[in-house]
PDB file of N, CA and C in Angstrom:
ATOM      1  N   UNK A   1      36.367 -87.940  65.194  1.00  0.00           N
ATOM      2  CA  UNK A   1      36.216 -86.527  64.893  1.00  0.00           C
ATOM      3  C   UNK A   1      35.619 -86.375  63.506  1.00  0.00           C
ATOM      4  N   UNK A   2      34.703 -85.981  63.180  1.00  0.00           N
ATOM      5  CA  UNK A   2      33.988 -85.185  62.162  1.00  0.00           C
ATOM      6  C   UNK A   2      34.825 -84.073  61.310  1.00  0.00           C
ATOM      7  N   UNK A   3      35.009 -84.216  60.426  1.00  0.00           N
ATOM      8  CA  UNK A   3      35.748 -83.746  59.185  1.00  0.00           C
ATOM      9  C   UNK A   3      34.742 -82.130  58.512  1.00  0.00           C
ATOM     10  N   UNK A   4      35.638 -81.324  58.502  1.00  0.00           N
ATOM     11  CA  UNK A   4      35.180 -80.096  58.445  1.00  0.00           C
ATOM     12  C   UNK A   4      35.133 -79.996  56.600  1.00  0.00           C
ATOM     13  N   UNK A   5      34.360 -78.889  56.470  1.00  0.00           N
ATOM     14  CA  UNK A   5      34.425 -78.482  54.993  1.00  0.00           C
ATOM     15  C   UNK A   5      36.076 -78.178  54.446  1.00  0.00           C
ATOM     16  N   UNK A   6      36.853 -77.099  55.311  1.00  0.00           N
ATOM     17  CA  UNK A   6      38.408 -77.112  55.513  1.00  0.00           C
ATOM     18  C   UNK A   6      39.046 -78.437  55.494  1.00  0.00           C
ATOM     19  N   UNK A   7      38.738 -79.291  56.218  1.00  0.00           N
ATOM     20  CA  UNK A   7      39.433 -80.551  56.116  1.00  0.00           C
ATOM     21  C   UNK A   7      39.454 -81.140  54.924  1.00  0.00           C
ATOM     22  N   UNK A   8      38.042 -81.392  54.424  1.00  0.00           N
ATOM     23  CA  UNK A   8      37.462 -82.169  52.844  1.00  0.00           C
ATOM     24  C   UNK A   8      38.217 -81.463  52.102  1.00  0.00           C
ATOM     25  N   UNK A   9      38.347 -80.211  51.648  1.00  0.00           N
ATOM     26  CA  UNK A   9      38.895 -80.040  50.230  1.00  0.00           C
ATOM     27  C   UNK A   9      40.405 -79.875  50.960  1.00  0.00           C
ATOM     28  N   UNK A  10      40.982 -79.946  51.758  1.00  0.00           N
ATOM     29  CA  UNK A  10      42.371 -79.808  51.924  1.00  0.00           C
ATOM     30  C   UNK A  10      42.703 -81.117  51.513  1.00  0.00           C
ATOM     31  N   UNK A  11      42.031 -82.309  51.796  1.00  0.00           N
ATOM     32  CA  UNK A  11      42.146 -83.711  51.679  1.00  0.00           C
ATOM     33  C   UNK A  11      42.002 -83.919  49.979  1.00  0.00           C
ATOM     34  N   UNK A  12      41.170 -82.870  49.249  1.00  0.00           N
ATOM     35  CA  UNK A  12      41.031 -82.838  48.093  1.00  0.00           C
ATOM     36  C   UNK A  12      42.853 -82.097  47.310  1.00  0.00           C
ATOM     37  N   UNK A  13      43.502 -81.873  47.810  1.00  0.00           N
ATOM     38  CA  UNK A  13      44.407 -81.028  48.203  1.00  0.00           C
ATOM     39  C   UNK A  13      44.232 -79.312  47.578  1.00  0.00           C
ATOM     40  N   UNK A  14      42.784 -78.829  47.946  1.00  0.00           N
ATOM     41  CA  UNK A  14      42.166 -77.057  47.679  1.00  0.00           C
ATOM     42  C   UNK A  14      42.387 -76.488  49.013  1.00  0.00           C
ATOM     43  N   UNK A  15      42.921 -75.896  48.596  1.00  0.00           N
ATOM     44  CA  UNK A  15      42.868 -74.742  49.915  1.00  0.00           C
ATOM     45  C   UNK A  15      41.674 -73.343  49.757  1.00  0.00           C
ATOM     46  N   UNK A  16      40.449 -73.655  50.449  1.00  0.00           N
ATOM     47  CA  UNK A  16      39.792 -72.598  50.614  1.00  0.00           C
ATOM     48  C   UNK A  16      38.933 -72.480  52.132  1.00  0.00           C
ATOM     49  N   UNK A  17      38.771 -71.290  52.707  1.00  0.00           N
ATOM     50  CA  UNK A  17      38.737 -71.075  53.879  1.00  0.00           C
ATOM     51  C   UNK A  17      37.419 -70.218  53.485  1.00  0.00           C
ATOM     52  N   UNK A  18      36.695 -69.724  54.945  1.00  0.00           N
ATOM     53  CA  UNK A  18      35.987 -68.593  55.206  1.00  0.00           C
ATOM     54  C   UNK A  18      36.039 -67.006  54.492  1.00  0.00           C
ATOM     55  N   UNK A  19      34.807 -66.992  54.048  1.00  0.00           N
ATOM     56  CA  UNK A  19      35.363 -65.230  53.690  1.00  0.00           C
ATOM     57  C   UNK A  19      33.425 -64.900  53.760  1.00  0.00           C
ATOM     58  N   UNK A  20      33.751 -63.658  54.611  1.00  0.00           N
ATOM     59  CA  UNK A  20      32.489 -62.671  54.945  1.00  0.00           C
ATOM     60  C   UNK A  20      32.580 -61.795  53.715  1.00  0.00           C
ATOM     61  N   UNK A  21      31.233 -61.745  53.305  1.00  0.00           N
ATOM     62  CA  UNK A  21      30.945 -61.126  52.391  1.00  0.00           C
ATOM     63  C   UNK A  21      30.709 -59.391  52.419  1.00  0.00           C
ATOM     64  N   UNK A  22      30.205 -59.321  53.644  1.00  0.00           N
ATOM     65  CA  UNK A  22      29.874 -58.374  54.322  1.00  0.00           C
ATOM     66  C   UNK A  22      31.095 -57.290  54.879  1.00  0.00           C
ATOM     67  N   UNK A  23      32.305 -58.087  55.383  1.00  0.00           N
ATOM     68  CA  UNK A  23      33.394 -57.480  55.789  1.00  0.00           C
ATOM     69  C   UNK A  23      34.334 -57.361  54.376  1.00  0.00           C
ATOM     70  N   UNK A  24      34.281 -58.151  53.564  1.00  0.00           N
ATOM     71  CA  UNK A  24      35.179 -58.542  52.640  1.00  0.00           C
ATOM     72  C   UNK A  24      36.464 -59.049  52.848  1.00  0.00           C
ATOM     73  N   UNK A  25      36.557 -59.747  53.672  1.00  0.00           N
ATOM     74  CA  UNK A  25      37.671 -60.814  54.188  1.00  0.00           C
ATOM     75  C   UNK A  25      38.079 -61.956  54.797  1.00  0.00           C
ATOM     76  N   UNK A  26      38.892 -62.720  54.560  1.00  0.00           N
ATOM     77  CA  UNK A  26      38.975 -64.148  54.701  1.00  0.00           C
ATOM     78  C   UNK A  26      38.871 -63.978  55.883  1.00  0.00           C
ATOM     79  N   UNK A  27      38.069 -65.168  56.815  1.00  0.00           N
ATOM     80  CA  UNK A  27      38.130 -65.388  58.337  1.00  0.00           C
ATOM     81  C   UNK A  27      39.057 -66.724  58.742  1.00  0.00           C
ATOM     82  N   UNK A  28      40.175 -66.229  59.116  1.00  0.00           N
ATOM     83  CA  UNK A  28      41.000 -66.958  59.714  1.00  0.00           C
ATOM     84  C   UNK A  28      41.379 -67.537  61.436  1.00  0.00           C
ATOM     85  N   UNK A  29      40.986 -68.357  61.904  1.00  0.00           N
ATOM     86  CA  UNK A  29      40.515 -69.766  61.190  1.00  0.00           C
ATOM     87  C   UNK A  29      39.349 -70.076  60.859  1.00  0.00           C
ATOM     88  N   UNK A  30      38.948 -70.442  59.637  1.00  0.00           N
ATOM     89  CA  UNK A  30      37.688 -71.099  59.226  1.00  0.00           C
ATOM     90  C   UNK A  30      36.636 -70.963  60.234  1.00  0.00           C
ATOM     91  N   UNK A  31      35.611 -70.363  60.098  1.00  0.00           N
ATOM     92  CA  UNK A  31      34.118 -70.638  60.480  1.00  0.00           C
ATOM     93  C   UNK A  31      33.281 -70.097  59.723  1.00  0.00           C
ATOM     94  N   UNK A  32      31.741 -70.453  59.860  1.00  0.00           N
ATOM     95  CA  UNK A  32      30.631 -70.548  59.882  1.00  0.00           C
ATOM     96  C   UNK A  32      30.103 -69.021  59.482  1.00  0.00           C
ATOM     97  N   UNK A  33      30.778 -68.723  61.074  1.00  0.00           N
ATOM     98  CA  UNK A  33      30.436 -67.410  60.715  1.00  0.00           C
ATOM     99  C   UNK A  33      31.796 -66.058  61.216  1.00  0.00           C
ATOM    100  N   UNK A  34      31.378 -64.695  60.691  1.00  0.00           N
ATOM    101  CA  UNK A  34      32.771 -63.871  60.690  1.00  0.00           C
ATOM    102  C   UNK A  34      33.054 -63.431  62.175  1.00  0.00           C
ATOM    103  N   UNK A  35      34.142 -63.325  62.496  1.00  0.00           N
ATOM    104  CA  UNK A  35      34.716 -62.770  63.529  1.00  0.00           C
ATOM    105  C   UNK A  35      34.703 -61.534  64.256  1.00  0.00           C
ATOM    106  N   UNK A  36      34.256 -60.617  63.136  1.00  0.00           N
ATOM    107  CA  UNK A  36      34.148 -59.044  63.108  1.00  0.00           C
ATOM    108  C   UNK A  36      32.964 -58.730  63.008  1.00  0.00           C
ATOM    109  N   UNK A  37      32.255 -59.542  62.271  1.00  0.00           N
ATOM    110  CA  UNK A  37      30.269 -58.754  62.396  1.00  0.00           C
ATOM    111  C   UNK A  37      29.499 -59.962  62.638  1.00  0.00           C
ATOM    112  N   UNK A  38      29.990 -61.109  62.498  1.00  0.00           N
ATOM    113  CA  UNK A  38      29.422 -62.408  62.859  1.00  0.00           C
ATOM    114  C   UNK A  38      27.695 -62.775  61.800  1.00  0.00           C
ATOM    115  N   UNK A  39      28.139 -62.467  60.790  1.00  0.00           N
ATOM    116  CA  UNK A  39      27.625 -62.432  59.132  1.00  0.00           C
ATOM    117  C   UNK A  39      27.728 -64.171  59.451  1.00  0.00           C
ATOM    118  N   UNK A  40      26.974 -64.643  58.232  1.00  0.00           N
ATOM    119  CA  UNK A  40      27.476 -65.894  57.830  1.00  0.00           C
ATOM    120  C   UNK A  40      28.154 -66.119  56.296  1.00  0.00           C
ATOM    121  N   UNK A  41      29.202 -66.889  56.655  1.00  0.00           N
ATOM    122  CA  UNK A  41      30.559 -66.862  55.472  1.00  0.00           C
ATOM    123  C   UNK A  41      30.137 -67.849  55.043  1.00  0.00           C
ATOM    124  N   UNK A  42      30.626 -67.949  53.299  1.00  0.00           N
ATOM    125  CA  UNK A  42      31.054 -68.316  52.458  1.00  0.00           C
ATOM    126  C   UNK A  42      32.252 -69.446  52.038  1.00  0.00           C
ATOM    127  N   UNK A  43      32.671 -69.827  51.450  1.00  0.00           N
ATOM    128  CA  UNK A  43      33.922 -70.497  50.735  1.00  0.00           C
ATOM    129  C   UNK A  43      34.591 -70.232  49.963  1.00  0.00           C
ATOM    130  N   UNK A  44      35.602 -69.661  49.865  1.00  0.00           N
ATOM    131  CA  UNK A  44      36.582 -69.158  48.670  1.00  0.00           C
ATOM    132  C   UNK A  44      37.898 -69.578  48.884  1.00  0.00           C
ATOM    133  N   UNK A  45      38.271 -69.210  47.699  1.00  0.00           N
ATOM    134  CA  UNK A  45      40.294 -69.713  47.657  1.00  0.00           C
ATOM    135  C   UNK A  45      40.406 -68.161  48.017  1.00  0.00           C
ATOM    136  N   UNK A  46      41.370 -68.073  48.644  1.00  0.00           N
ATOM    137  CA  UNK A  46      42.347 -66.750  49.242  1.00  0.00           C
ATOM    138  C   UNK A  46      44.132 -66.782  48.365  1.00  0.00           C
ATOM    139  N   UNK A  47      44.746 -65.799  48.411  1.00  0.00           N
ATOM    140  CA  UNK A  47      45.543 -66.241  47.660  1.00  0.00           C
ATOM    141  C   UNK A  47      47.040 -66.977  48.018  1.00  0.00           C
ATOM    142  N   UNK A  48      47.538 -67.935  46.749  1.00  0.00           N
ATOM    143  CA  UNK A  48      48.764 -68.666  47.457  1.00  0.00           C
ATOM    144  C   UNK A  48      49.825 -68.113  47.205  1.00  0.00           C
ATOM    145  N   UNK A  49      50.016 -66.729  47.344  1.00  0.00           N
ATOM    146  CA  UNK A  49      51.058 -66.223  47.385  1.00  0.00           C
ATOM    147  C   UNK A  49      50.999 -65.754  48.609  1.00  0.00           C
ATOM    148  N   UNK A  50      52.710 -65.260  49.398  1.00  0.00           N
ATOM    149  CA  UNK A  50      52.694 -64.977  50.967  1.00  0.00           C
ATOM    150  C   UNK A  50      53.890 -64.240  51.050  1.00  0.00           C
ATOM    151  N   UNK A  51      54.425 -63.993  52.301  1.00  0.00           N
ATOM    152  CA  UNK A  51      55.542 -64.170  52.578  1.00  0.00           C
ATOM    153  C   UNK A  51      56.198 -64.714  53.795  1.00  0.00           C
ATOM    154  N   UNK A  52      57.728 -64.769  53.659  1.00  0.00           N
ATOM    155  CA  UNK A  52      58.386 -65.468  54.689  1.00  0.00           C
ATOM    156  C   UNK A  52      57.894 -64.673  56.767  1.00  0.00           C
ATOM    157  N   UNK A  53      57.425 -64.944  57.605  1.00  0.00           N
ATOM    158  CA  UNK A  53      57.514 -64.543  58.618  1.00  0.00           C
ATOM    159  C   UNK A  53      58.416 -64.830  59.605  1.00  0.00           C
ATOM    160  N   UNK A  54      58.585 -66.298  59.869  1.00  0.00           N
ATOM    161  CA  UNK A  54      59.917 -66.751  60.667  1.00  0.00           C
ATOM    162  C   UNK A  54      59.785 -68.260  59.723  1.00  0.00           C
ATOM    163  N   UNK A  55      61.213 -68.876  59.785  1.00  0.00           N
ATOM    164  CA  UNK A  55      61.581 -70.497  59.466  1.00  0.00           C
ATOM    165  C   UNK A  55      62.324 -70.663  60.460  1.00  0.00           C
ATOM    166  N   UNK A  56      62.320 -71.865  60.753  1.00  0.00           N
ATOM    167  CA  UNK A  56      63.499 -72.815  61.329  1.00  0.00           C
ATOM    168  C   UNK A  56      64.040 -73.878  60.136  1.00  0.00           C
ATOM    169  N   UNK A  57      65.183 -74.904  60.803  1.00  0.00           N
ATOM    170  CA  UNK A  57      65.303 -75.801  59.921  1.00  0.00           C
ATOM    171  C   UNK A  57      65.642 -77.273  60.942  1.00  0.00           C
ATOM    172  N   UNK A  58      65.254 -78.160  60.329  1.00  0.00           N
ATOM    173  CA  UNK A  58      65.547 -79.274  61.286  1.00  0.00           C
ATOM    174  C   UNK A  58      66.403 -80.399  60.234  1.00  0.00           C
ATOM    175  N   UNK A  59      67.144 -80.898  60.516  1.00  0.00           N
ATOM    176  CA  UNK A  59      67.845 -81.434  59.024  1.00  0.00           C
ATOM    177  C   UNK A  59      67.920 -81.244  57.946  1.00  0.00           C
ATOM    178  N   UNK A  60      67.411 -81.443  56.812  1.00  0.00           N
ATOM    179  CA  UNK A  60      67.332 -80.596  55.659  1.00  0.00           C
ATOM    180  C   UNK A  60      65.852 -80.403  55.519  1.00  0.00           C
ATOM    181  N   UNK A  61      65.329 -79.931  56.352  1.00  0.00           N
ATOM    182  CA  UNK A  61      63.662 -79.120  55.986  1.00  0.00           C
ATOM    183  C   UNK A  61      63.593 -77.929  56.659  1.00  0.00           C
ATOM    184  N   UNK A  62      63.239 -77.434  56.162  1.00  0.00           N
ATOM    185  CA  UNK A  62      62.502 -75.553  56.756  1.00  0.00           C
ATOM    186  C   UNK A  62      61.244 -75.763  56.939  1.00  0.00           C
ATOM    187  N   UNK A  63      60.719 -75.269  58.128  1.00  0.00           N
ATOM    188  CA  UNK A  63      59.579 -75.298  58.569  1.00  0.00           C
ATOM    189  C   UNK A  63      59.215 -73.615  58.481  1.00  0.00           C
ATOM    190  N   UNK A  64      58.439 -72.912  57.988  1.00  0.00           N
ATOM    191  CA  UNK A  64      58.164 -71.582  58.238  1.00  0.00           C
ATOM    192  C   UNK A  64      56.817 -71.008  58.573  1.00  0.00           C
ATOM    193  N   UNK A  65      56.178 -70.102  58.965  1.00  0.00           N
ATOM    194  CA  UNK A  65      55.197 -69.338  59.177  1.00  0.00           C
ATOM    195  C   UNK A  65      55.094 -68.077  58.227  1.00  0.00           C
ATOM    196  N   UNK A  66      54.084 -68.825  57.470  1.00  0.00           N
ATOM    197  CA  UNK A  66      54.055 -67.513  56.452  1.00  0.00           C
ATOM    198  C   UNK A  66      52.652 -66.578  56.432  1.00  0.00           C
ATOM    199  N   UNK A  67      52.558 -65.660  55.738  1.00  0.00           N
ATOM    200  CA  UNK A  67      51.514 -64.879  55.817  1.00  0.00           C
ATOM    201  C   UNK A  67      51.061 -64.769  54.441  1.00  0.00           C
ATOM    202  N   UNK A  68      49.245 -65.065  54.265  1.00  0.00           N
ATOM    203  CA  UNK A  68      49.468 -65.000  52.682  1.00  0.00           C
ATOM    204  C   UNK A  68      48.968 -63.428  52.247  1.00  0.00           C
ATOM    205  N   UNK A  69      48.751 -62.825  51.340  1.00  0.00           N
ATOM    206  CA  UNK A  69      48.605 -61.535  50.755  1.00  0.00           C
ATOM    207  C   UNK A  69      46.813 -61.531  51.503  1.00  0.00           C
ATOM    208  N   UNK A  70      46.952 -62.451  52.126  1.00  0.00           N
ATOM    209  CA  UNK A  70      45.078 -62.016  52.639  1.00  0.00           C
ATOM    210  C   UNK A  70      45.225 -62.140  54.073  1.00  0.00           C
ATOM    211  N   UNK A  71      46.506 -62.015  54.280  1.00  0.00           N
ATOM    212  CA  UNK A  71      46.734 -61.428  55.632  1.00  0.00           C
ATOM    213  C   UNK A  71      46.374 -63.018  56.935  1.00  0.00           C
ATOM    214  N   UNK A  72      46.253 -64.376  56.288  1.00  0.00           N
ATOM    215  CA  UNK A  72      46.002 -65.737  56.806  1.00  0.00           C
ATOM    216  C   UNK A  72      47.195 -66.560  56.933  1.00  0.00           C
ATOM    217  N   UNK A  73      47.644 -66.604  58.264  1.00  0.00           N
ATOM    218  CA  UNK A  73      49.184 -66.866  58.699  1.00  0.00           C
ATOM    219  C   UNK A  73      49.275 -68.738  59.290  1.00  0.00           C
ATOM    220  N   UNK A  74      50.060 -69.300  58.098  1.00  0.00           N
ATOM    221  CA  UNK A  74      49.839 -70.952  57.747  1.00  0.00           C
ATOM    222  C   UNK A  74      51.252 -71.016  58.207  1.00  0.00           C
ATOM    223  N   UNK A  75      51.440 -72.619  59.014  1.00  0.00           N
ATOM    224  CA  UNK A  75      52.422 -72.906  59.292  1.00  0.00           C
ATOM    225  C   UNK A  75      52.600 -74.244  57.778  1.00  0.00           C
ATOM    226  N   UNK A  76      53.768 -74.331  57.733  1.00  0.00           N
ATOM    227  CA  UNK A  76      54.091 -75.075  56.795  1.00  0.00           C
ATOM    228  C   UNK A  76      55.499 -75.943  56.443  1.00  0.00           C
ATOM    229  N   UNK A  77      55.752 -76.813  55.232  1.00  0.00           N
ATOM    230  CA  UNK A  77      57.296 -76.784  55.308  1.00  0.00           C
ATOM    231  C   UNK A  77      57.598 -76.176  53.428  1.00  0.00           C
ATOM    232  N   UNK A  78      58.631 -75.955  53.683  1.00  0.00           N
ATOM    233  CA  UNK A  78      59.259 -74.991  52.790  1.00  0.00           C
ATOM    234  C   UNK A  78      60.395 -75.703  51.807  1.00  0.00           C
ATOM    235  N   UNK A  79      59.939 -76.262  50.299  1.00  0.00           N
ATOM    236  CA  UNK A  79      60.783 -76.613  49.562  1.00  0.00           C
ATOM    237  C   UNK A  79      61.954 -75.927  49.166  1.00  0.00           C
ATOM    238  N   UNK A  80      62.875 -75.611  49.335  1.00  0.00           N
ATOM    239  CA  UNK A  80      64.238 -74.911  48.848  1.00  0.00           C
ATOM    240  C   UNK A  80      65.644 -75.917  48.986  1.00  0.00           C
ATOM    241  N   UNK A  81      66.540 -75.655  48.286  1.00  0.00           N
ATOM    242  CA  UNK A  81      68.137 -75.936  48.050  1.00  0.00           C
ATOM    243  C   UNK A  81      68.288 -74.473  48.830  1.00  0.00           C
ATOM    244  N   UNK A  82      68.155 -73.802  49.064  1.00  0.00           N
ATOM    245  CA  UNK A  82      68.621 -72.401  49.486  1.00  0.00           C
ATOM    246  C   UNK A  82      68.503 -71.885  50.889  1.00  0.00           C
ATOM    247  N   UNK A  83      68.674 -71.397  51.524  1.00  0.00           N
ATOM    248  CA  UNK A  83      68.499 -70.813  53.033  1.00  0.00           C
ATOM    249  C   UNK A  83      67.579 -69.404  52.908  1.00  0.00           C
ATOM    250  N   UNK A  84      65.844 -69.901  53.073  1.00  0.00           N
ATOM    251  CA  UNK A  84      65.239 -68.464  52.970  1.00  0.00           C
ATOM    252  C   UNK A  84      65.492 -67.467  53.556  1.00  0.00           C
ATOM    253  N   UNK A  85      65.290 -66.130  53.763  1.00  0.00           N
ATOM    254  CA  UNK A  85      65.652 -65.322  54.300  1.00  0.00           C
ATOM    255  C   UNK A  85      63.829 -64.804  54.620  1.00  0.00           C
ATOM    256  N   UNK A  86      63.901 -64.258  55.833  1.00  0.00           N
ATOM    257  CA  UNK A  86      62.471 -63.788  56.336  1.00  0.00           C
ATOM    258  C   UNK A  86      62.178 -62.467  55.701  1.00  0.00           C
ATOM    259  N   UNK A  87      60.854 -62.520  55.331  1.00  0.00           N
ATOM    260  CA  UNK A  87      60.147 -61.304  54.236  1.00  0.00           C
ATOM    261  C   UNK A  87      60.050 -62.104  52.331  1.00  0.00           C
ATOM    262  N   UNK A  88      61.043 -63.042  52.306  1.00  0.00           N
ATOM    263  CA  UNK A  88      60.722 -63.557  50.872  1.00  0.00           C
ATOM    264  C   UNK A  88      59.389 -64.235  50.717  1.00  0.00           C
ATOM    265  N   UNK A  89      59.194 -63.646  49.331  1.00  0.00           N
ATOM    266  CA  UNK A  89      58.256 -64.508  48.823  1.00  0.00           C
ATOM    267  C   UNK A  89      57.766 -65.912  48.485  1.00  0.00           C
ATOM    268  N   UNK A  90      56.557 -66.227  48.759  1.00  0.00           N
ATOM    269  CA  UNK A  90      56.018 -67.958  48.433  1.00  0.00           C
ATOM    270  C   UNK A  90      55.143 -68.032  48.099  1.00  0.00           C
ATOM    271  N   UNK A  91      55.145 -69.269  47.646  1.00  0.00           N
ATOM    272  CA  UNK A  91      53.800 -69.354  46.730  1.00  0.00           C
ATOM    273  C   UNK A  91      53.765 -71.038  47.354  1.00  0.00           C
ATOM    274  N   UNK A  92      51.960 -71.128  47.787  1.00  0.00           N
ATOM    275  CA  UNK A  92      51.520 -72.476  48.466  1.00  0.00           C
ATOM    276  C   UNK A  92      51.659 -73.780  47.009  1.00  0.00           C
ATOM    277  N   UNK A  93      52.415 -74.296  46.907  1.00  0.00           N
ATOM    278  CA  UNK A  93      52.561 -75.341  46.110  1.00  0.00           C
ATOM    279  C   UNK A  93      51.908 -76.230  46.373  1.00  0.00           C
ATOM    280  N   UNK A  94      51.466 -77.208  47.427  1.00  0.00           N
ATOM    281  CA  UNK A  94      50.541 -77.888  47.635  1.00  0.00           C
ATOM    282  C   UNK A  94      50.063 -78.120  48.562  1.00  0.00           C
ATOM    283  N   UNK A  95      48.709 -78.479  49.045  1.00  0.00           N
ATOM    284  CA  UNK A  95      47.820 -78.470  50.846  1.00  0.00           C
ATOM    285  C   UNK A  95      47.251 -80.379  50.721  1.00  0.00           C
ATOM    286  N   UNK A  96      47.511 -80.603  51.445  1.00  0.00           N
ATOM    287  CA  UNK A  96      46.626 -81.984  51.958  1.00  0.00           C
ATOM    288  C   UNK A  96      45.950 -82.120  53.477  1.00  0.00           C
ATOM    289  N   UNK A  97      45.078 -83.158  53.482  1.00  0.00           N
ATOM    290  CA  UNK A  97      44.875 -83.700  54.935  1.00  0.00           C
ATOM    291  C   UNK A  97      45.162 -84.664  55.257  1.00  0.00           C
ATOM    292  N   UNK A  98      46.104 -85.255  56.100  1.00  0.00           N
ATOM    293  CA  UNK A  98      46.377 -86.235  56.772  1.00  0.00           C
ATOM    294  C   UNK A  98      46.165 -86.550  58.228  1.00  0.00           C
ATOM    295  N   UNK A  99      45.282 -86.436  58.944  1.00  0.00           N
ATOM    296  CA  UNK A  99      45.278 -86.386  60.638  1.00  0.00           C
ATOM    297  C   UNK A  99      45.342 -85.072  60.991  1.00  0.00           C
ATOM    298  N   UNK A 100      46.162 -84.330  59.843  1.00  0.00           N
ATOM    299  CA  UNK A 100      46.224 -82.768  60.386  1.00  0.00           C
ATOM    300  C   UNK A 100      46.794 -82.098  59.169  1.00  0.00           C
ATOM    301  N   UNK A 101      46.277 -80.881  58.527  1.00  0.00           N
ATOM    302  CA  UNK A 101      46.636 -80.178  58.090  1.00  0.00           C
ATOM    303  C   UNK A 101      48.226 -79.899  57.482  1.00  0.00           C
ATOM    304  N   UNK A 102      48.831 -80.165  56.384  1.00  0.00           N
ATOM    305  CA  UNK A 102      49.776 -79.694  55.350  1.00  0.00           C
ATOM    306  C   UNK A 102      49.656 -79.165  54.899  1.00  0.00           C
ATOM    307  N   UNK A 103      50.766 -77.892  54.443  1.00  0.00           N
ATOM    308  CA  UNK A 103      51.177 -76.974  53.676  1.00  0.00           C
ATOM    309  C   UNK A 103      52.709 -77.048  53.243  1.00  0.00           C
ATOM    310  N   UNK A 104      52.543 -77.142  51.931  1.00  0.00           N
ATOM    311  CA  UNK A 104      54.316 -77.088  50.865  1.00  0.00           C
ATOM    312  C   UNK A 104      54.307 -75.593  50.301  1.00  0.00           C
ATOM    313  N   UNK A 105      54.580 -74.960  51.026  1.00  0.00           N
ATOM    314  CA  UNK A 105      55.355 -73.824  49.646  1.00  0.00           C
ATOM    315  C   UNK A 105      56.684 -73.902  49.174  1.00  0.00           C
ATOM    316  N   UNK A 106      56.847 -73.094  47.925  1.00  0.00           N
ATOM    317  CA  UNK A 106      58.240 -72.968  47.096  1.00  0.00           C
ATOM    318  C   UNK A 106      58.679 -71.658  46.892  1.00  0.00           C
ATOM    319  N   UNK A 107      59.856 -71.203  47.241  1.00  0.00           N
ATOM    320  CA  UNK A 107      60.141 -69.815  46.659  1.00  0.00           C
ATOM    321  C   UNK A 107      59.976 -69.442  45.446  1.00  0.00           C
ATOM    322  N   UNK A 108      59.081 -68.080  45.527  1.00  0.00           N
ATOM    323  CA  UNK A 108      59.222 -67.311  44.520  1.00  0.00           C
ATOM    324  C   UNK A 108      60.239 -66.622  43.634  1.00  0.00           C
TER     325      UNK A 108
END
């Protein structure tokens, strides 16, 4: 499999995705081109702040689905000592690529 621009800098550990210039908004998931006027997009960071949508927990990790303030909904796992509560705030602490896509956030 051929390694996407998304893949490379996630592997870089950057998180930046699609954004139409034209619409003024991130295109989630990543492409080429926009979803809504089918423009051709750009590369930008979107922001790593979010919030909680649903978690689970499987031994001591939280897995959650968050939403970031640009409205781009990342599955991830969730650093805390604490039991999040859904609607709190996060902030993406770190992205990699390994075979597939990582995301760490930390409460705000």
């Amino acid at each position: 499999r051929i390694m996407t621009k998304f893949d490379e800098e996630l592997a870089q550990g950057k998180f930046v995705v699609s954004f139409c210039k034209n619409c003024q908004k991130f295109v989630w998931p990543p492409s080429s081109q926009c979803n809504i006027c089918h423009s051709t997009t750009i590369w930008d960071q979107p922001s790593k702040n979010g919030k909680i949508l649903e978690f689970s927990k499987k031994e001591n990790y939280y897995f959650c689905l968050i939403e970031t303030n640009d409205n781009i909904r990342i599955l991830g796992s969730l650093e805390t000592s604490i039991t999040p509560k859904v609607g709190q705030t996060v902030k993406l602490d770190k992205c990699s690529y390994d075979k597939k896509p990582k995301f760490l956030f930390k409460l705000r």
